[in-house]
N, C-alpha and C. Protein backbone atom coordinates (compact mmCIF):
# COMPACT_ATOMS: atom_id res chain seq x y z
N UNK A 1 -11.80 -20.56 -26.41
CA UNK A 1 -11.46 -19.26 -26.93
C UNK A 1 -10.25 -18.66 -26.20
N UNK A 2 -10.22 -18.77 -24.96
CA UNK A 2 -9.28 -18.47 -23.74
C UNK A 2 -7.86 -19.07 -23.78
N UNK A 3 -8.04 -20.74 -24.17
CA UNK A 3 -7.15 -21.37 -23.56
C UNK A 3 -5.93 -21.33 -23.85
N UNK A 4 -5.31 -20.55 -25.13
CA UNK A 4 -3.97 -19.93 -25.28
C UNK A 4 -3.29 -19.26 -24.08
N UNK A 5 -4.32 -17.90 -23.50
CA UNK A 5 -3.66 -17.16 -22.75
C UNK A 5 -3.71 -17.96 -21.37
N UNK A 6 -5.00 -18.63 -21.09
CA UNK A 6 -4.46 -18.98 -19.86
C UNK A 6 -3.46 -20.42 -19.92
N UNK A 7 -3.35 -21.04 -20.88
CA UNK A 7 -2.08 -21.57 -20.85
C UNK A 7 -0.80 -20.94 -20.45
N UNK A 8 -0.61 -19.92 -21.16
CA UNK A 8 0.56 -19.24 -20.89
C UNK A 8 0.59 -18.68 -19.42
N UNK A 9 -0.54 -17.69 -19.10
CA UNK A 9 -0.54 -17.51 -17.72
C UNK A 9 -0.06 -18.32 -16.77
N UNK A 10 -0.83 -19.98 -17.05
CA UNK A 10 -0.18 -20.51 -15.63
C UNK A 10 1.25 -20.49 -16.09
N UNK A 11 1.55 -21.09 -17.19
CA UNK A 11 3.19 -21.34 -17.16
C UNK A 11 3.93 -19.78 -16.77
N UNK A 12 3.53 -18.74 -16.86
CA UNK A 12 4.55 -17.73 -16.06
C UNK A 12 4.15 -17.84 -15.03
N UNK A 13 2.91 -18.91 -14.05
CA UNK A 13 2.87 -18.53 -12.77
C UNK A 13 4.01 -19.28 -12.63
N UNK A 14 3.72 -20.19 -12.85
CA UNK A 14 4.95 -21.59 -12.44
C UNK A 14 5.99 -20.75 -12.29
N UNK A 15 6.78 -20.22 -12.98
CA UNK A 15 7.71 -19.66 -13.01
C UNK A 15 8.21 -18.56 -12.27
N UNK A 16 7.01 -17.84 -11.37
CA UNK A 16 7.21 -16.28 -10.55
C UNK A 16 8.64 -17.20 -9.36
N UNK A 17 8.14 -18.18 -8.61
CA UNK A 17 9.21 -18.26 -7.59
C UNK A 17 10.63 -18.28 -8.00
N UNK A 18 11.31 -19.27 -9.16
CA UNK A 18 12.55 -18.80 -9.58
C UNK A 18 12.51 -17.61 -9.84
N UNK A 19 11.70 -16.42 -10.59
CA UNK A 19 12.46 -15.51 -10.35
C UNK A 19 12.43 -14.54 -9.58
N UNK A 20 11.61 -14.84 -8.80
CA UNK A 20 11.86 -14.13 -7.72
C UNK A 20 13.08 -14.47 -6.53
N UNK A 21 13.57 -15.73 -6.94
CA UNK A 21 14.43 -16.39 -6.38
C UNK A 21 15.81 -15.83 -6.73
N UNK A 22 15.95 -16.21 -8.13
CA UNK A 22 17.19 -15.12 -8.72
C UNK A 22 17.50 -13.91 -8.26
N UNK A 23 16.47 -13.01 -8.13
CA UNK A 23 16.44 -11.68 -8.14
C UNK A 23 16.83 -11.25 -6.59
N UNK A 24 16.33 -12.06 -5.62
CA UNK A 24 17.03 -12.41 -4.42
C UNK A 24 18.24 -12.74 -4.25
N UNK A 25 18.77 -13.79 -4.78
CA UNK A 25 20.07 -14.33 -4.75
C UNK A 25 21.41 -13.11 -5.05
N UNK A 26 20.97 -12.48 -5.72
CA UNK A 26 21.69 -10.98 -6.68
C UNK A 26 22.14 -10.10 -5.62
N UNK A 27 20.13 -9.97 -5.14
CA UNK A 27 20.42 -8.70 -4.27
C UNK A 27 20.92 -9.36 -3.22
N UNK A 28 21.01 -10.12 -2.12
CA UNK A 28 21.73 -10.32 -0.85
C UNK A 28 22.95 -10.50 -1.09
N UNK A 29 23.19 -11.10 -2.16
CA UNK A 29 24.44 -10.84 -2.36
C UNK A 29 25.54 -9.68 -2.67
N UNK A 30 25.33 -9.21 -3.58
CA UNK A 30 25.55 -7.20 -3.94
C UNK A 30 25.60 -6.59 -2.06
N UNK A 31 24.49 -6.57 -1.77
CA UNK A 31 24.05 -6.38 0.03
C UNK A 31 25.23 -7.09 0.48
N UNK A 32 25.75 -8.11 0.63
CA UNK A 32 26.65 -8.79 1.38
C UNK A 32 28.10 -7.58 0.60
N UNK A 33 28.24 -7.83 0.09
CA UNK A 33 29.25 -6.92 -0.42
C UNK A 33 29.98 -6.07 -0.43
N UNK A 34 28.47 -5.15 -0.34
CA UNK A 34 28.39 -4.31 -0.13
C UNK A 34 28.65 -3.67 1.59
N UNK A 35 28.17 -4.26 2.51
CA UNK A 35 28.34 -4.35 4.02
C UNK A 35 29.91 -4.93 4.36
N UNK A 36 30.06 -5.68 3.68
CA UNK A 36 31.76 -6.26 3.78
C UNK A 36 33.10 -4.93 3.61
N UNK A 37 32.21 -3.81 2.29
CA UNK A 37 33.52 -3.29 2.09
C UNK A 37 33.01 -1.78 2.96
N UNK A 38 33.41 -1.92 4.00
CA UNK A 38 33.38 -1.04 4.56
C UNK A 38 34.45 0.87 4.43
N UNK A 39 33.89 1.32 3.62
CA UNK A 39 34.82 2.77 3.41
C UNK A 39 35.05 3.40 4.87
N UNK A 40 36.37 3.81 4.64
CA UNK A 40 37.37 4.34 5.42
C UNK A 40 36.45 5.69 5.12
N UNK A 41 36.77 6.54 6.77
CA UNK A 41 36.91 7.91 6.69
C UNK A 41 35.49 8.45 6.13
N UNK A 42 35.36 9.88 5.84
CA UNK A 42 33.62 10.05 5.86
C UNK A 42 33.16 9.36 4.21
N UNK A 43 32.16 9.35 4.23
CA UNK A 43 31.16 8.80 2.78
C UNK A 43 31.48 9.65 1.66
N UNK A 44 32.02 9.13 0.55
CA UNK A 44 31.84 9.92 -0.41
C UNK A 44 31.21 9.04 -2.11
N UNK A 45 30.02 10.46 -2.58
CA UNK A 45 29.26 10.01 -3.52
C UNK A 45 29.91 9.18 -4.99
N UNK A 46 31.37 9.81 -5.22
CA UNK A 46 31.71 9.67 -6.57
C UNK A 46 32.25 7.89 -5.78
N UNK A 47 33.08 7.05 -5.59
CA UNK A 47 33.30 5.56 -5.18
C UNK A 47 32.43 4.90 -5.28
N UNK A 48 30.85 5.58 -4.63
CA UNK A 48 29.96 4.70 -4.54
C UNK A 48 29.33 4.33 -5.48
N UNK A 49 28.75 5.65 -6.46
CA UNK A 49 28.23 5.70 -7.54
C UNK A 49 28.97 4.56 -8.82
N UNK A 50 30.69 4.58 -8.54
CA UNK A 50 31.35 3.64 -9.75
C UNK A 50 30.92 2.29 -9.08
N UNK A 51 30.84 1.94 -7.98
CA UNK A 51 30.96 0.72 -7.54
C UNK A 51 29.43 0.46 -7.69
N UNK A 52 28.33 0.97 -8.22
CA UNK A 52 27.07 0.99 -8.45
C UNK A 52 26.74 1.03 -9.59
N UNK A 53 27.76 1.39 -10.73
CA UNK A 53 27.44 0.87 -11.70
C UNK A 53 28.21 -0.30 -11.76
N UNK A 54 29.68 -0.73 -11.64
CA UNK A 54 29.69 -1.86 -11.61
C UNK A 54 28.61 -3.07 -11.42
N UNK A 55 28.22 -2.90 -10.20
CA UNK A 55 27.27 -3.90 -9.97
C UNK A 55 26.13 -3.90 -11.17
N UNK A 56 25.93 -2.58 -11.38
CA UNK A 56 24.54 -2.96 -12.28
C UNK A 56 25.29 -3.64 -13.71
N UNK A 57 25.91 -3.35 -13.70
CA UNK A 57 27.04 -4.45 -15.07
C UNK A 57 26.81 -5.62 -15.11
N UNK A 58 27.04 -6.13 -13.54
CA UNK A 58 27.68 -7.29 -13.51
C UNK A 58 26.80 -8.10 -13.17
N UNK A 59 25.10 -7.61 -12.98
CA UNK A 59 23.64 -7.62 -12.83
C UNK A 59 23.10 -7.92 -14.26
N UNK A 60 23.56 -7.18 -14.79
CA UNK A 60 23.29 -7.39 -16.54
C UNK A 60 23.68 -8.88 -17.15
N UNK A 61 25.14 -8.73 -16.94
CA UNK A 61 25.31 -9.95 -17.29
C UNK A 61 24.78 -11.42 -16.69
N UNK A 62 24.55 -11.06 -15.78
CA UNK A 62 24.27 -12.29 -15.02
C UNK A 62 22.96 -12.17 -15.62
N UNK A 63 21.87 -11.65 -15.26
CA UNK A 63 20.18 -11.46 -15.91
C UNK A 63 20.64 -12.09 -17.37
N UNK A 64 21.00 -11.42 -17.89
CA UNK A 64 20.82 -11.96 -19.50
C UNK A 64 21.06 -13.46 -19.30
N UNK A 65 22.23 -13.70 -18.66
CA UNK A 65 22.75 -15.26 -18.60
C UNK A 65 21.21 -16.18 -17.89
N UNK A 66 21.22 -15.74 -17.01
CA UNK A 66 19.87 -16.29 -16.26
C UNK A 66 18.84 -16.63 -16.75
N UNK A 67 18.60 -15.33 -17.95
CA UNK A 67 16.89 -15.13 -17.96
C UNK A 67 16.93 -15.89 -19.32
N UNK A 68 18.10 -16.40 -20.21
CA UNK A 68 18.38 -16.72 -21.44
C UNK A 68 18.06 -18.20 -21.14
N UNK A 69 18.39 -18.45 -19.51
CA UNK A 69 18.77 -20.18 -19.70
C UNK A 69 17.62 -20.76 -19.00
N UNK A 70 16.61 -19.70 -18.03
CA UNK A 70 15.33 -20.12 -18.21
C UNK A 70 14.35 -20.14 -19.26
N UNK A 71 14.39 -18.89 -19.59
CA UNK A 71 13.74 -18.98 -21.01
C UNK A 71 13.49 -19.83 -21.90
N UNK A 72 15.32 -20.45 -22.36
CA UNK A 72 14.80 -22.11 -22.97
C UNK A 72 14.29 -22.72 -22.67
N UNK A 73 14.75 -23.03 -21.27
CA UNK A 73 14.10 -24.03 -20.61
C UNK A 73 12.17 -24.15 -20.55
N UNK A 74 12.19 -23.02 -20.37
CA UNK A 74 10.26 -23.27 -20.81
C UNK A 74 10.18 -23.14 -22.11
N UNK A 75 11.08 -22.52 -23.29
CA UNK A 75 10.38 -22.55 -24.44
C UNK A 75 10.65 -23.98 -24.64
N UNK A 76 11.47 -25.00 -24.84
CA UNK A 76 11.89 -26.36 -24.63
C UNK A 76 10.51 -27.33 -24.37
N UNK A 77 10.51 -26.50 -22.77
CA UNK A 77 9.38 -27.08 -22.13
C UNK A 77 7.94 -27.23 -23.16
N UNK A 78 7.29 -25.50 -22.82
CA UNK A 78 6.22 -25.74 -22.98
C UNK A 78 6.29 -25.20 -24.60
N UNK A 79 7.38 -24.53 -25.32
CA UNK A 79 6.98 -23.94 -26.34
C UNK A 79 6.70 -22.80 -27.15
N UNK A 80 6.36 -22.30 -26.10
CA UNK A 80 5.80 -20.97 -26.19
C UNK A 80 6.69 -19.35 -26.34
N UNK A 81 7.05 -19.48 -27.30
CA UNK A 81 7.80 -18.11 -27.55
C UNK A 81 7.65 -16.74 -26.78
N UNK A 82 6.78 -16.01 -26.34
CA UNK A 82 6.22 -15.26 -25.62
C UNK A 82 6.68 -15.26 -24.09
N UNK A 83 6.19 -16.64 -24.20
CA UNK A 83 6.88 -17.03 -22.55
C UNK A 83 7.96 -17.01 -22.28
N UNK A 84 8.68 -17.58 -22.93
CA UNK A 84 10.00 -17.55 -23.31
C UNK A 84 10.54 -16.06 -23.12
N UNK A 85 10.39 -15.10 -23.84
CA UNK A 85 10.57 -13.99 -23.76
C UNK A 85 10.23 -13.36 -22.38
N UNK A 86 9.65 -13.27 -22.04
CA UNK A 86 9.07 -12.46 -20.69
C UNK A 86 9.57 -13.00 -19.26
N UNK A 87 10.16 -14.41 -19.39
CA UNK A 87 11.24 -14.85 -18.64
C UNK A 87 12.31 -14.56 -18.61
N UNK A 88 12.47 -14.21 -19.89
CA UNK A 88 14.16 -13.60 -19.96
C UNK A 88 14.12 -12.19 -19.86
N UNK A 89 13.25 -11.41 -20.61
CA UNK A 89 13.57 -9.81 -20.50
C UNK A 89 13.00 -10.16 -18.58
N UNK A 90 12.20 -10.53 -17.80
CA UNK A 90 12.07 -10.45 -16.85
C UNK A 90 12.85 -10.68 -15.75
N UNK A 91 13.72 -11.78 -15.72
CA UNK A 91 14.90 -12.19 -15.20
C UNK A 91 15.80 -10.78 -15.34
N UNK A 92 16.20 -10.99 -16.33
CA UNK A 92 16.90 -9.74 -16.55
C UNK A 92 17.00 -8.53 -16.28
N UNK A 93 15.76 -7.93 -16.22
CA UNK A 93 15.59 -6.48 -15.69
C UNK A 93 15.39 -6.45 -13.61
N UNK A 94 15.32 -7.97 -13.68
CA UNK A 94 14.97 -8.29 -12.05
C UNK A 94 16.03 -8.21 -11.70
N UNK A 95 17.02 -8.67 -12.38
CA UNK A 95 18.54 -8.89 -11.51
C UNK A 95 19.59 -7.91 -11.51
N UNK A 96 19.36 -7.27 -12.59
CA UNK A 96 19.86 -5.66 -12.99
C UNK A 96 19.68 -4.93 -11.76
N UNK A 97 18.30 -4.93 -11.62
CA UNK A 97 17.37 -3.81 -10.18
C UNK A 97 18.06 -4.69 -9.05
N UNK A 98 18.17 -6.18 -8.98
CA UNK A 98 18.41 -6.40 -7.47
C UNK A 98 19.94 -6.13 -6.97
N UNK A 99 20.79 -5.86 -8.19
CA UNK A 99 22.23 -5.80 -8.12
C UNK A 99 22.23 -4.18 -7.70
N UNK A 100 21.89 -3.56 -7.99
CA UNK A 100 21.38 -2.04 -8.18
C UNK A 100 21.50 -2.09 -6.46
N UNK A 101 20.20 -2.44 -6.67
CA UNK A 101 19.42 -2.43 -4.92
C UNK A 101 20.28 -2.62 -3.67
N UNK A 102 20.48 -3.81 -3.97
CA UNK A 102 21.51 -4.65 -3.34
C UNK A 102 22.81 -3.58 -2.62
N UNK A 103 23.65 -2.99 -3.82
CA UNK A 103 24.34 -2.04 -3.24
C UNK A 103 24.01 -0.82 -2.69
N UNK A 104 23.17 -0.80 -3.25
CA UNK A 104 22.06 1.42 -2.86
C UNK A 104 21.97 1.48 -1.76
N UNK A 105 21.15 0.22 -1.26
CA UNK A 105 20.37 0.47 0.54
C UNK A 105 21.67 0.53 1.46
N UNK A 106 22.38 -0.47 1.03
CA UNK A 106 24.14 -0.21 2.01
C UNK A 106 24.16 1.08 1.95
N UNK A 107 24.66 1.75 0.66
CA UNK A 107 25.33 3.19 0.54
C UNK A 107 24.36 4.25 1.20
N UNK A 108 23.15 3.93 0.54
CA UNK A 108 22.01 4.97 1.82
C UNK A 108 21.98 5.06 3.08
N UNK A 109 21.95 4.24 3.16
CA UNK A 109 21.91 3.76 5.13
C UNK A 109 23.46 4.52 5.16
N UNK A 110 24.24 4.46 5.04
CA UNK A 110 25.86 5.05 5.24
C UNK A 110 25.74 6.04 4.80
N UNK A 111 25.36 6.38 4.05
CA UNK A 111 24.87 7.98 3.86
C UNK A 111 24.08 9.00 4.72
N UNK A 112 22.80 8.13 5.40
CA UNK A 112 22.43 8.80 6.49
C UNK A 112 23.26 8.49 7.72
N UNK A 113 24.24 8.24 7.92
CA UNK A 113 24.73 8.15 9.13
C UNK A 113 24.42 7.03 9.90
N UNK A 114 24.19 5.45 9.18
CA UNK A 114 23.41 4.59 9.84
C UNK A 114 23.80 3.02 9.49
N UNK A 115 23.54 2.53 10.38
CA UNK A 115 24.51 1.19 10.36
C UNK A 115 23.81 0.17 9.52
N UNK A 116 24.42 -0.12 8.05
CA UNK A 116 23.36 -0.80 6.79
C UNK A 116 23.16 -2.38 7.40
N UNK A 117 24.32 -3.00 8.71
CA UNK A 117 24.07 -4.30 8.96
C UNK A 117 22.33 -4.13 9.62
N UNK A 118 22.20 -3.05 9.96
CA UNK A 118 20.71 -3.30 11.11
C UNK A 118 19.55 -3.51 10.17
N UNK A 119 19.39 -2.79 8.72
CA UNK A 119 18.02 -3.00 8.30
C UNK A 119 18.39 -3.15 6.50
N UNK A 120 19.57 -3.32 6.54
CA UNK A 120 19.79 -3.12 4.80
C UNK A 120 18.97 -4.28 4.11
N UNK A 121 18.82 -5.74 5.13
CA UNK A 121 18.82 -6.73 3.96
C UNK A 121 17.05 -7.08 3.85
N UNK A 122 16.32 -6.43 4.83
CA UNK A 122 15.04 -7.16 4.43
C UNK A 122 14.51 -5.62 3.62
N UNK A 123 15.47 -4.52 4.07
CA UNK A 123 14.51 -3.21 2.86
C UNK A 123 15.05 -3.70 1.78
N UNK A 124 16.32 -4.12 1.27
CA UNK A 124 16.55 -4.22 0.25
C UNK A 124 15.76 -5.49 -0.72
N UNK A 125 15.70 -6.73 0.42
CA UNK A 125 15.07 -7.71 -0.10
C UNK A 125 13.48 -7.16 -0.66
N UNK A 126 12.68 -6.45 0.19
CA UNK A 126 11.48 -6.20 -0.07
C UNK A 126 11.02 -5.47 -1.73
N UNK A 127 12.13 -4.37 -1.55
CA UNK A 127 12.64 -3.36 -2.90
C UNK A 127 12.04 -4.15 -4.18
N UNK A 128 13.41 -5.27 -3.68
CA UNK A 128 13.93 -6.41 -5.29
C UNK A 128 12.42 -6.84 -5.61
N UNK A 129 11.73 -7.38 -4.54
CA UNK A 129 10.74 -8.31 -4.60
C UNK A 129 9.76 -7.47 -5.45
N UNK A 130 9.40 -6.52 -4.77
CA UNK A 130 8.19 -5.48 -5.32
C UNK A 130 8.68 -5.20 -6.93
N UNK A 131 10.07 -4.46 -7.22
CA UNK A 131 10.31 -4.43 -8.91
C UNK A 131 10.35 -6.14 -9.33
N UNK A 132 10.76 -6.93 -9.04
CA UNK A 132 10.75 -8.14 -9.76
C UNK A 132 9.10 -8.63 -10.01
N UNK A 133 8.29 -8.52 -8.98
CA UNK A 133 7.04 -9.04 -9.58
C UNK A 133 6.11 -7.82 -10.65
N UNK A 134 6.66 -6.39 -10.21
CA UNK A 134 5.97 -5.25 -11.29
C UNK A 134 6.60 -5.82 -12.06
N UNK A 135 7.65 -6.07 -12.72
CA UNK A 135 8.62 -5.96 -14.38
C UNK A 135 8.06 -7.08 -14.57
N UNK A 136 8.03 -8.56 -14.18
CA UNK A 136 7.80 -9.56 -14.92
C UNK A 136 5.91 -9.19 -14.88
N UNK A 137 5.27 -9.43 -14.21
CA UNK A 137 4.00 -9.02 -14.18
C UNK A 137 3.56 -7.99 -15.36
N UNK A 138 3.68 -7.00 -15.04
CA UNK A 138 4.07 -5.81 -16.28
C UNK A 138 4.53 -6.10 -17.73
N UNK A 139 5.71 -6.76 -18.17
CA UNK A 139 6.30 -7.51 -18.99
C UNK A 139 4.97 -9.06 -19.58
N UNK A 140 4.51 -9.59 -18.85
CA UNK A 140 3.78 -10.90 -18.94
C UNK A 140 2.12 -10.15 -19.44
N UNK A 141 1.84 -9.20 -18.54
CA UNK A 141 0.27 -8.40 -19.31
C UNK A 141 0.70 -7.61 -20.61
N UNK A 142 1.80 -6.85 -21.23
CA UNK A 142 2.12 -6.04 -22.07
C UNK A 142 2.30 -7.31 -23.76
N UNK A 143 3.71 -8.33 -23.18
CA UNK A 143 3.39 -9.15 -24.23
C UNK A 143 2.08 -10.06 -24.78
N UNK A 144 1.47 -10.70 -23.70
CA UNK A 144 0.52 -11.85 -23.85
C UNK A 144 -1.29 -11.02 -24.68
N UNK A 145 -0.80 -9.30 -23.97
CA UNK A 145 -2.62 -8.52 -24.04
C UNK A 145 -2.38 -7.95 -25.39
């Protein structure tokens, strides 16, 4: 009676470490970046904010690209349309948030007056982690229930 959903279940378990992997890769990177371009002179909101949506742009594109080319890859795999889907809108909204993230915790930390090399990359890593397993998690009970 079951064995549809928990088919599918395991195959999105299979799947949590890539994306949680992706969604990592995004944010330390954005974070690296972000710590590299160090602003001259005191902090100001309007630079940061454009260079924050950039990233979430360029988060977008990449997610869609990502979550499109896993996606096949398990619908390929196992088939399953659903799955398929919830890999990609999941990827996607993971890498969006970690590109996001990625740059925020820099600009915060510099905002409070505080040096983003000392704690930016495991708050930020933690951030990504926690929205990447709510959205796909969230995303995986909403389509499959």
């Amino acid at each position: 009676m079951f064995e549809g959903v928990l088919a599918q279940a395991i195959v999105l378990a299979m799947f949590i470490p890539v994306v949680l992997a992706l969604a990592e890769s995004v944010s330390i990177q954005s974070l690296t970046l972000a710590i590299e371009l160090r602003p001259t002179g005191t902090f100001q909101w309007g630079p940061a904010l454009r260079r924050l949506r950039r990233e979430a742009l360029v988060g977008a594109l990449l997610g869609l690209a990502s979550g499109a080319v896993v996606g096949l890859v398990a619908l390929i795999w196992r088939g399953v349309a659903p799955v398929a889907m919830v890999l990609w809108l999941g990827i996607t909204l993971s890498v969006i948030t970690a590109a996001a993230l990625g740059l925020a915790v820099p600009v915060a930390l510099r905002a409070a007056r505080r040096n983003p090399a000392v704690a930016a990359g495991p708050v930020a890593l933690a951030m990504t982690d926690i929205a990447t397993l709510f959205y796909y998690l969230g995303l995986a009970t909403w389509v499959l229930h």
